[in-house]
N, C-alpha and C. Protein backbone atom coordinates (compact mmCIF):
# COMPACT_ATOMS: atom_id res chain seq x y z
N UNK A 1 -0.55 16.17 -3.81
CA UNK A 1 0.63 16.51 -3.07
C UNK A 1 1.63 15.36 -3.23
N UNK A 2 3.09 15.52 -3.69
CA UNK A 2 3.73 14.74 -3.69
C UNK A 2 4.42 13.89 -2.47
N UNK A 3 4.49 12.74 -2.33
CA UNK A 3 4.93 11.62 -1.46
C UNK A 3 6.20 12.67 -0.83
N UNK A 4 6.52 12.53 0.57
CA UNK A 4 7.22 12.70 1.53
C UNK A 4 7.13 13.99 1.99
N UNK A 5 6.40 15.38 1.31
CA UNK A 5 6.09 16.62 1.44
C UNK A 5 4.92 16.92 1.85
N UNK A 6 4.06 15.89 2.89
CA UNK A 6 2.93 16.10 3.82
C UNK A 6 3.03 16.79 4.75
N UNK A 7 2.18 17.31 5.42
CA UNK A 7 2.18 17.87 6.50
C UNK A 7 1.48 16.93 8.00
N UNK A 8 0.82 16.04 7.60
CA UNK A 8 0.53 14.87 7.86
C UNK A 8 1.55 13.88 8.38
N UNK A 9 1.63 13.89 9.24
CA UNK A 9 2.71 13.04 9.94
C UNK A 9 2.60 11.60 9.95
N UNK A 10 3.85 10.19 9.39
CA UNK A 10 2.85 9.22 9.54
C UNK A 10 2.01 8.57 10.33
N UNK A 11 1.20 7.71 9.84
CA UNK A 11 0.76 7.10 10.73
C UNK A 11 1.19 6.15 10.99
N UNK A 12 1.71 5.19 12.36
CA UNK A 12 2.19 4.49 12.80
C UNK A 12 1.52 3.38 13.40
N UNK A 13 1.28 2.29 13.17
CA UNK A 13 0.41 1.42 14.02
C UNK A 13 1.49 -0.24 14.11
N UNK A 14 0.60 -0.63 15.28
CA UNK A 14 1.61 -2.02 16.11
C UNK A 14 1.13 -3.30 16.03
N UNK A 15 1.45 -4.06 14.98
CA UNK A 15 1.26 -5.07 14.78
C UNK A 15 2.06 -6.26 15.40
N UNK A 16 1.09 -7.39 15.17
CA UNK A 16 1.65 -8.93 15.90
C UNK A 16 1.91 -10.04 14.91
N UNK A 17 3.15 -10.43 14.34
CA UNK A 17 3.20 -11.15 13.56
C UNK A 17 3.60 -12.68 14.37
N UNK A 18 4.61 -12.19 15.29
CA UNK A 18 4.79 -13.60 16.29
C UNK A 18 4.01 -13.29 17.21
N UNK A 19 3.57 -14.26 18.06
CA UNK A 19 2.64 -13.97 19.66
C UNK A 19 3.95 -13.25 20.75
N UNK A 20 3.68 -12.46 21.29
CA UNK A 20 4.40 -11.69 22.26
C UNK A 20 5.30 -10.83 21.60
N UNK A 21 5.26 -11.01 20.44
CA UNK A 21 6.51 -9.42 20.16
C UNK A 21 5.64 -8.54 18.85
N UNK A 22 5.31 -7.18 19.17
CA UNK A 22 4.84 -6.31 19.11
C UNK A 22 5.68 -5.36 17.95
N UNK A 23 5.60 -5.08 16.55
CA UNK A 23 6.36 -4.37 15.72
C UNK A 23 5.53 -3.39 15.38
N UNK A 24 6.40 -2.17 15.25
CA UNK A 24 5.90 -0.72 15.00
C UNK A 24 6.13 -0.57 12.91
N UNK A 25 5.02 -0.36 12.37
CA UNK A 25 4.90 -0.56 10.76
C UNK A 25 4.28 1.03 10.66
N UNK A 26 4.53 1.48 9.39
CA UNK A 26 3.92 2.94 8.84
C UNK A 26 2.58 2.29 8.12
N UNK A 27 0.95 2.68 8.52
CA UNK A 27 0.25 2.24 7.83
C UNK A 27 0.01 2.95 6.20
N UNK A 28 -0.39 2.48 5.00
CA UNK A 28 0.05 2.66 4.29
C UNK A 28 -1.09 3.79 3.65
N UNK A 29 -0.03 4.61 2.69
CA UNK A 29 -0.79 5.56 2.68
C UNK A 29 -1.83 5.75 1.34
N UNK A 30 -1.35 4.58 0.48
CA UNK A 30 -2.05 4.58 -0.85
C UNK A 30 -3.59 4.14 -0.35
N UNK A 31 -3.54 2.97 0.32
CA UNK A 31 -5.00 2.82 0.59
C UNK A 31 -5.77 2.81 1.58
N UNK A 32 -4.84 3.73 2.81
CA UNK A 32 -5.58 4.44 3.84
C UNK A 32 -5.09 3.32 4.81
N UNK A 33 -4.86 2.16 5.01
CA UNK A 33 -4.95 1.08 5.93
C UNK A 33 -5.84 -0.31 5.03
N UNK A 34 -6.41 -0.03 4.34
CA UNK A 34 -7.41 -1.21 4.34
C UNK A 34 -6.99 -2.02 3.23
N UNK A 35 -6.03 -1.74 2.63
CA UNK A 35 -5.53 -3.28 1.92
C UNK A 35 -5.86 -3.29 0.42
N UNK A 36 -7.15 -2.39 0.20
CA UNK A 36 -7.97 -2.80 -0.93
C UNK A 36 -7.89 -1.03 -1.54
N UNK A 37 -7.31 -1.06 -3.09
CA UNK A 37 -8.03 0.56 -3.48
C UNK A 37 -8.04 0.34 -5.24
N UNK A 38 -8.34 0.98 -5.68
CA UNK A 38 -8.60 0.90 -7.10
C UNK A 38 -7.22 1.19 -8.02
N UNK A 39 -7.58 -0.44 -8.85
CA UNK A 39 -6.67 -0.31 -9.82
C UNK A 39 -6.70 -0.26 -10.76
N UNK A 40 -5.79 -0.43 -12.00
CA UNK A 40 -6.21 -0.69 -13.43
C UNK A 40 -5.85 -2.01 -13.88
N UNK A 41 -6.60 -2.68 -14.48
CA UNK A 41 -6.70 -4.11 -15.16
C UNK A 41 -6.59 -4.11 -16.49
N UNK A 42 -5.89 -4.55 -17.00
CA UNK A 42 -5.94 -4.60 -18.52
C UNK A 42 -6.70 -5.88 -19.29
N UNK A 43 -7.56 -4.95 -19.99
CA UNK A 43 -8.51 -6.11 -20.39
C UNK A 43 -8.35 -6.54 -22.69
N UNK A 44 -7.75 -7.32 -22.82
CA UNK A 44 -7.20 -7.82 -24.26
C UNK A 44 -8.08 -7.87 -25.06
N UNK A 45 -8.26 -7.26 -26.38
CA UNK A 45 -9.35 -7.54 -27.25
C UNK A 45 -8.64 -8.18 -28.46
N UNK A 46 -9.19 -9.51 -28.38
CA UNK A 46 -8.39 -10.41 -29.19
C UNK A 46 -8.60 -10.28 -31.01
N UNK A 47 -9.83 -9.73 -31.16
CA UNK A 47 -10.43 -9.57 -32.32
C UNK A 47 -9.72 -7.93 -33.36
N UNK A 48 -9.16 -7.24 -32.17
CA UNK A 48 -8.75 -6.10 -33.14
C UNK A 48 -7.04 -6.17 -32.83
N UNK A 49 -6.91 -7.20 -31.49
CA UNK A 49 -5.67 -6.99 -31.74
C UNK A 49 -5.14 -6.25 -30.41
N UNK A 50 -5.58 -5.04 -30.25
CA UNK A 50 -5.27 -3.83 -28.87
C UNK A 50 -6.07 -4.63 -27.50
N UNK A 51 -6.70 -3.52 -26.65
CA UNK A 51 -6.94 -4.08 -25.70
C UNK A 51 -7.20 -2.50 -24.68
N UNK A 52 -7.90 -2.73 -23.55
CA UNK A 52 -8.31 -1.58 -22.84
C UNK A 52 -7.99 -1.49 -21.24
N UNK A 53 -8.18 -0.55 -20.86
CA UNK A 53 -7.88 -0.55 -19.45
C UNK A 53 -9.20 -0.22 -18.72
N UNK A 54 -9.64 -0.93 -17.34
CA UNK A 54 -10.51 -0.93 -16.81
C UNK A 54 -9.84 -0.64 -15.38
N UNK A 55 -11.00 0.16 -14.57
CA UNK A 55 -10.54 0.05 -13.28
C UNK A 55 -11.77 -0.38 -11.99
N UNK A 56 -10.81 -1.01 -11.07
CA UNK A 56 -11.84 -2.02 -10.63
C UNK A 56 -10.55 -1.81 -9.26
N UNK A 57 -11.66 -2.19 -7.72
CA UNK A 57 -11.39 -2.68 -6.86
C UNK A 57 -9.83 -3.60 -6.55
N UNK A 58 -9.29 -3.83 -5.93
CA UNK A 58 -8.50 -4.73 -6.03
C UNK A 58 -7.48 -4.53 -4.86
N UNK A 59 -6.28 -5.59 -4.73
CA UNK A 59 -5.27 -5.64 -4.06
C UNK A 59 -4.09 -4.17 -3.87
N UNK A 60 -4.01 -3.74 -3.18
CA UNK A 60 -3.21 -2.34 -3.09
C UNK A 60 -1.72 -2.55 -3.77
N UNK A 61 -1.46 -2.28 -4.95
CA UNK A 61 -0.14 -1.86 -5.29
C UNK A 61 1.32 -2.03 -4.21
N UNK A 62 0.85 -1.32 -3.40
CA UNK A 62 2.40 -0.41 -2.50
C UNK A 62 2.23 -1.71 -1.25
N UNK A 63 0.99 -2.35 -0.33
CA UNK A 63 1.34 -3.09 0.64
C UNK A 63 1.05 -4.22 0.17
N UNK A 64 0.19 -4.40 -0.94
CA UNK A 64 0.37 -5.82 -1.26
C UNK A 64 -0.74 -6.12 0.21
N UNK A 65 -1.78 -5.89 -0.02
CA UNK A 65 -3.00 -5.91 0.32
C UNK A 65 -3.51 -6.01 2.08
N UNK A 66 -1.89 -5.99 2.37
CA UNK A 66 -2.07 -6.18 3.91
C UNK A 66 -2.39 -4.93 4.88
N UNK A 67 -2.05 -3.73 4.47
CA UNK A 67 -2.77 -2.12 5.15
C UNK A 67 -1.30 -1.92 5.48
N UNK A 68 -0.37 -2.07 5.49
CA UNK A 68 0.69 -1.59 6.26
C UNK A 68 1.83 -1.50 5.23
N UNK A 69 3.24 -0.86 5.69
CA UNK A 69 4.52 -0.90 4.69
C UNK A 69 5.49 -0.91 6.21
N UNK A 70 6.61 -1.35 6.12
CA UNK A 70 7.76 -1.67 6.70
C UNK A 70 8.37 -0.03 6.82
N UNK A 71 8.82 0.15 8.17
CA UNK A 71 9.79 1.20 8.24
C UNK A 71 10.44 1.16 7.36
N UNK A 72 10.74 2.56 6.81
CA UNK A 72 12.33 2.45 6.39
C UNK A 72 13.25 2.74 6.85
N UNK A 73 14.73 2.01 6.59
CA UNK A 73 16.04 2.25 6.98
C UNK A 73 16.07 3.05 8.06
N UNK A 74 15.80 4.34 7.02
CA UNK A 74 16.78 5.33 8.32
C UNK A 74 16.10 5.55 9.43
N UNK A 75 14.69 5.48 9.35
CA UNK A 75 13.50 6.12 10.16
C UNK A 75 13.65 5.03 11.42
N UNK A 76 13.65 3.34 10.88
CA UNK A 76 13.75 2.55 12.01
C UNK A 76 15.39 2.39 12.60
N UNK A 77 16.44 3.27 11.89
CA UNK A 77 17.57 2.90 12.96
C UNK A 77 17.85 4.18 13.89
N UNK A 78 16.68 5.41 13.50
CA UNK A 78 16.49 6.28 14.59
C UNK A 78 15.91 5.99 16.12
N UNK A 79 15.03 5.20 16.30
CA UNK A 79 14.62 4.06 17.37
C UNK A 79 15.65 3.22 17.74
């Protein structure tokens, strides 16, 4: 299903980056919340020249490994 045509409403969760102030973030949807989902690594084969792709565990693409993504624009100047 393509990105923004869910029926799935986001999910919203409240994080603490300073002590006492409380920010509302969309948790992210590529890797569920947890930071970590499978990527592709490119691995060089020096002997022929090319090189292959492997996929392996790793840092999430879209939050950059933290579980969450930043409102956007319009969504947070509706609040």
């Amino acid at each position: 299903m393509a990105r923004g045509f869910s029926s799935i409403p986001d999910r919203r969760i409240r994080i603490q980056r300073v002590p006492g102030v409380w920010e509302e973030v969309l948790e992210c949807d590529y890797c569920g919340g947890s930071g970590v989902a499978e990527v592709e690594e490119a691995v060089p084969d020096y002997r022929s020249g090319s090189g292959y792709l492997i996929e392996r565990l790793g840092e999430c693409p879209d939050c950059e490994g933290r579980g969450y993504v930043e409102l956007p624009e319009e969504i947070d100047a509706e609040e």
